[in-house]
Protein backbone atom coordinates (compact mmCIF):
# COMPACT_ATOMS: atom_id res chain seq x y z
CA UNK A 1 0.00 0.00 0.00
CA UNK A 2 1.30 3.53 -0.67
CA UNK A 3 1.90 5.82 1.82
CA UNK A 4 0.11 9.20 1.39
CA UNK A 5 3.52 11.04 0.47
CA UNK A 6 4.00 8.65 -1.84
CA UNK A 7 0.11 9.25 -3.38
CA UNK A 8 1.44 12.85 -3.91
CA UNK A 9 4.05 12.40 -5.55
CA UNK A 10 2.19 10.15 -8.05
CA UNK A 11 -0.57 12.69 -8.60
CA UNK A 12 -3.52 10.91 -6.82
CA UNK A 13 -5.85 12.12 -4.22
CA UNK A 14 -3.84 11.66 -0.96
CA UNK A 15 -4.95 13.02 2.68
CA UNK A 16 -3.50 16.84 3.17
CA UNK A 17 -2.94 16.13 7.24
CA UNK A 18 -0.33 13.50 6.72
CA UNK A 19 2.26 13.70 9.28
CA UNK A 20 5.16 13.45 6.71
CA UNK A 21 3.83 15.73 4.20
CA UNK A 22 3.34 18.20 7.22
CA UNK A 23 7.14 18.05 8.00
CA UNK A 24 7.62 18.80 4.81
CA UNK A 25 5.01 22.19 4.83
CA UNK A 26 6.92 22.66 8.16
CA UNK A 27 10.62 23.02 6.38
CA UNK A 28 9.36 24.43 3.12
CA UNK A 29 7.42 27.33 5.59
CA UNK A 30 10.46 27.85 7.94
CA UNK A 31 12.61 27.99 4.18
CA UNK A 32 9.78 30.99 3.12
CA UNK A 33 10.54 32.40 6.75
CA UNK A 34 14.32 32.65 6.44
CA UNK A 35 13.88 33.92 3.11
CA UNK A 36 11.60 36.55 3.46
CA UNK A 37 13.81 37.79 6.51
CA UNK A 38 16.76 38.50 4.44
CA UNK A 39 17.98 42.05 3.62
CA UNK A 40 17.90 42.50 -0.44
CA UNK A 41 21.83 42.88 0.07
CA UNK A 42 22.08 39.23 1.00
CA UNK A 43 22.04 38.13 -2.74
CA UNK A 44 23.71 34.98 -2.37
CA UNK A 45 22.11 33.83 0.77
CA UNK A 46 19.21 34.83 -0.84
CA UNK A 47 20.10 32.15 -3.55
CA UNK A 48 21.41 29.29 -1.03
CA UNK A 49 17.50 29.05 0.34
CA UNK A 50 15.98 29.40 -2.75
CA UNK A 51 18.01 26.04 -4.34
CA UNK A 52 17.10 24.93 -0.96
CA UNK A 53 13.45 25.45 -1.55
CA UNK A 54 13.08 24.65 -4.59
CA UNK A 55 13.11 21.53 -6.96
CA UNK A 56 15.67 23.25 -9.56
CA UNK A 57 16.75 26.80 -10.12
CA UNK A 58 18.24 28.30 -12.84
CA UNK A 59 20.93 31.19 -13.04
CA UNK A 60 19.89 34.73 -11.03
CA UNK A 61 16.52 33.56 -8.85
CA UNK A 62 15.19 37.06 -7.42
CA UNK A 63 11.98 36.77 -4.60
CA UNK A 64 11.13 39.56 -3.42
CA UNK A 65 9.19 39.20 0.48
CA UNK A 66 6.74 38.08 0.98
CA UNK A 67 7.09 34.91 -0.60
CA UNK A 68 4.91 31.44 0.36
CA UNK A 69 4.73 28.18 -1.13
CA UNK A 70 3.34 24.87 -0.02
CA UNK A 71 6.82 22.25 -0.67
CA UNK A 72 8.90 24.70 -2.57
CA UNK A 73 10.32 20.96 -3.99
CA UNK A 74 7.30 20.77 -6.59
CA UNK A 75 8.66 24.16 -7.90
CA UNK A 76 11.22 24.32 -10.78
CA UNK A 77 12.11 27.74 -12.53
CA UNK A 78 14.25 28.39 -15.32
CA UNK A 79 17.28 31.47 -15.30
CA UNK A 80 16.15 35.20 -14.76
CA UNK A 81 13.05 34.55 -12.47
CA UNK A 82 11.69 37.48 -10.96
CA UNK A 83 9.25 37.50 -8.08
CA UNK A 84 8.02 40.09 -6.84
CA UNK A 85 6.28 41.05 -3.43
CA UNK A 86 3.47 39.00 -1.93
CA UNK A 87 3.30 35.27 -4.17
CA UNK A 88 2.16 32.44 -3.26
CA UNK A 89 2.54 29.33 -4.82
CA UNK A 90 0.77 26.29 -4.05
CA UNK A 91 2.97 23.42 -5.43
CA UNK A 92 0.62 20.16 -4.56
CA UNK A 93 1.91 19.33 -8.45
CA UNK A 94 4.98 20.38 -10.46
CA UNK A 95 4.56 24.27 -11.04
CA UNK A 96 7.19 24.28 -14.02
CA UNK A 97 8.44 27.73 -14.80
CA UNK A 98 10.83 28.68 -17.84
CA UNK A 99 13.28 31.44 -18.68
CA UNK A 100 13.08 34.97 -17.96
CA UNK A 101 9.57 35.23 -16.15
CA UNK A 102 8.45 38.00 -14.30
CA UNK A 103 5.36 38.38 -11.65
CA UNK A 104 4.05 40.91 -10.30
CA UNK A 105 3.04 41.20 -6.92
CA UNK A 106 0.37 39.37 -5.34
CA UNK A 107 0.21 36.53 -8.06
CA UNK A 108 -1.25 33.49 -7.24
CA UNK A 109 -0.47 30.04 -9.06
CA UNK A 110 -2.67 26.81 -7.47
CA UNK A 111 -2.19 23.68 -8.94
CA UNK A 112 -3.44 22.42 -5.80
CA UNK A 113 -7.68 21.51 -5.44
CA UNK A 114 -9.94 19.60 -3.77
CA UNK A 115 -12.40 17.29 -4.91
CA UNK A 116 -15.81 18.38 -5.68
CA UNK A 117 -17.90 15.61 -3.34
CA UNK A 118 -18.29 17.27 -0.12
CA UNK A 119 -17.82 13.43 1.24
CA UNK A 120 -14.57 13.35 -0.40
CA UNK A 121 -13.85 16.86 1.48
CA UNK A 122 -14.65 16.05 4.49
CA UNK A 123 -11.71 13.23 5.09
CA UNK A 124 -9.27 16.34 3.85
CA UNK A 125 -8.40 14.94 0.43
CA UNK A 126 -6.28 17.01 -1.50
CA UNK A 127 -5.58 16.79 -5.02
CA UNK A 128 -3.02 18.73 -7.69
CA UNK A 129 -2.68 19.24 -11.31
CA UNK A 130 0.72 20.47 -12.77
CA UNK A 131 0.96 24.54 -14.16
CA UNK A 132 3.30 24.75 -16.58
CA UNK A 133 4.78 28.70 -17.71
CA UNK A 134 6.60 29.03 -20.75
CA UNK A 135 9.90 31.48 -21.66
CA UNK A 136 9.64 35.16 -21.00
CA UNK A 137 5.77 35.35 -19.88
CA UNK A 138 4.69 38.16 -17.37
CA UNK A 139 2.31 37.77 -14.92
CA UNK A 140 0.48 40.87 -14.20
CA UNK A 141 -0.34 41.91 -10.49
CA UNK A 142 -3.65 40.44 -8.55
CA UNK A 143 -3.40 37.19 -10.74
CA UNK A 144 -4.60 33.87 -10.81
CA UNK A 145 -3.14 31.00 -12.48
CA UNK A 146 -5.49 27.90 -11.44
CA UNK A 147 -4.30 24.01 -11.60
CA UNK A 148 -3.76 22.26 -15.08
CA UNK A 149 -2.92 25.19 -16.99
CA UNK A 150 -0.07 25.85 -19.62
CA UNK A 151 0.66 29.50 -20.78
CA UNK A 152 3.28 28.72 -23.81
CA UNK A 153 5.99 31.57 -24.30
CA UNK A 154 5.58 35.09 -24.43
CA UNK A 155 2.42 35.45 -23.04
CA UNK A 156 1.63 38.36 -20.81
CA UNK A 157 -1.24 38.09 -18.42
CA UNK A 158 -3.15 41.36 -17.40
CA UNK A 159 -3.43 43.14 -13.63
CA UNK A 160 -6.12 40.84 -11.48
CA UNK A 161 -6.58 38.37 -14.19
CA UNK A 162 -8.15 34.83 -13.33
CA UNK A 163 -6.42 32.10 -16.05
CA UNK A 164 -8.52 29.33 -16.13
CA UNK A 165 -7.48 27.78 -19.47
CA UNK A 166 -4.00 27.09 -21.48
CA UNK A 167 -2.72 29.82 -24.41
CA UNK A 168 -0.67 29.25 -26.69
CA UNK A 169 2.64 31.66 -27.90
CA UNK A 170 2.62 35.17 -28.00
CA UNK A 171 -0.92 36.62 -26.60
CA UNK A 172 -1.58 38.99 -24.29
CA UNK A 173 -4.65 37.90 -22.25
CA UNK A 174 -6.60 39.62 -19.25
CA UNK A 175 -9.93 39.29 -17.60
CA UNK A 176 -11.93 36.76 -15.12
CA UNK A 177 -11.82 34.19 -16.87
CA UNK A 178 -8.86 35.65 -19.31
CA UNK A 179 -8.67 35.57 -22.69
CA UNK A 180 -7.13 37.01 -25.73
CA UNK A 181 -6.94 40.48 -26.15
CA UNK A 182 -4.58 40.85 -28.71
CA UNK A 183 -1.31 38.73 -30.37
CA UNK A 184 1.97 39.80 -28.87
CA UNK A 185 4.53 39.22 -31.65
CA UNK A 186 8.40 39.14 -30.82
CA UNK A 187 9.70 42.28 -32.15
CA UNK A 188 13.14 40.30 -32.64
């Protein structure tokens, strides 16, 4: 029989109170903590809790405080990622994130849910579904990036936007629920 942690990993419906996957909550919050603490001049300690936190990191990480997640292991960004104040990330599934993405403060990404049987609810099942962000996309402030969703590269993502779908390359989309407003070309 698997163990819950082990239900995680694998994607299924697992129980969120599980003493092991609360140790890990436990280190991944006291990681956020430490993090969050540091003076902007302490760049490379900075960097020594954020490849701490996180499943892989590319070159130059930059979090600005405050910063939470739920593992910080489920999380893998590419080089040049830029967080700014007040994110949250709730990693219950791989949140993969590539090159040179920017968000602005108070975005939200979930790919963490719960089911929708109120049964199911009540023995504190929790469930994920992996967000994937392409190369150089930009996440406007007040987001919302909900699980299962893919935006491909060079999207940008309007101020207080709710993203309940995938997009393809090169849009700029906004709105609750978002959509295209207009093609973003790369002027290179």
């Amino acid at each position: 029989m698997k163990t819950e942690k082990e239900k995680f990993l694998a994607g299924e419906p697992y129980n969120i109170l599980d003493p092991e996957l609360a140790a890990d909550e436990t280190r991944a919050r006291r990681l956020c903590k430490q993090l969050n603490e540091l003076d902007d001049q302490a760049v490379a300690e900075k960097d020594e809790i954020i490849r701490k936190l996180f499943g892989s990191v590319g070159k130059r990480p930059y979090i600005q405080p405050s910063f939470r997640c739920d593992f910080g292991y489920n999380i893998h960004v590419g080089d040049n990622f830029l967080c700014n104040y007040d994110n949250v990330i709730l990693d219950i599934a791989p949140v993969i994130i590539g090159d040179n993405v920017m968000l602005a403060p108070h975005v939200q990404i979930y790919a963490a849910y719960h089911p929708d049987d109120p049964a199911e609810r009540r023995k504190w099942i929790g469930l994920g579904k992996p967000v994937t962000i392409g190369n150089d996309v930009w996440i406007g402030g007040g987001s919302v990036v909900v699980p299962g969703v893919t935006l491909d590269n060079n999207v940008i993502v309007g101020a207080n936007s709710t993203v309940t779908k995938s997009f393809g390359d090169n849009v700029v989309i906004a709105g609750a629920p978002a959509r295209v407003i207009r093609e973003n070309p790369p002027k290179e």
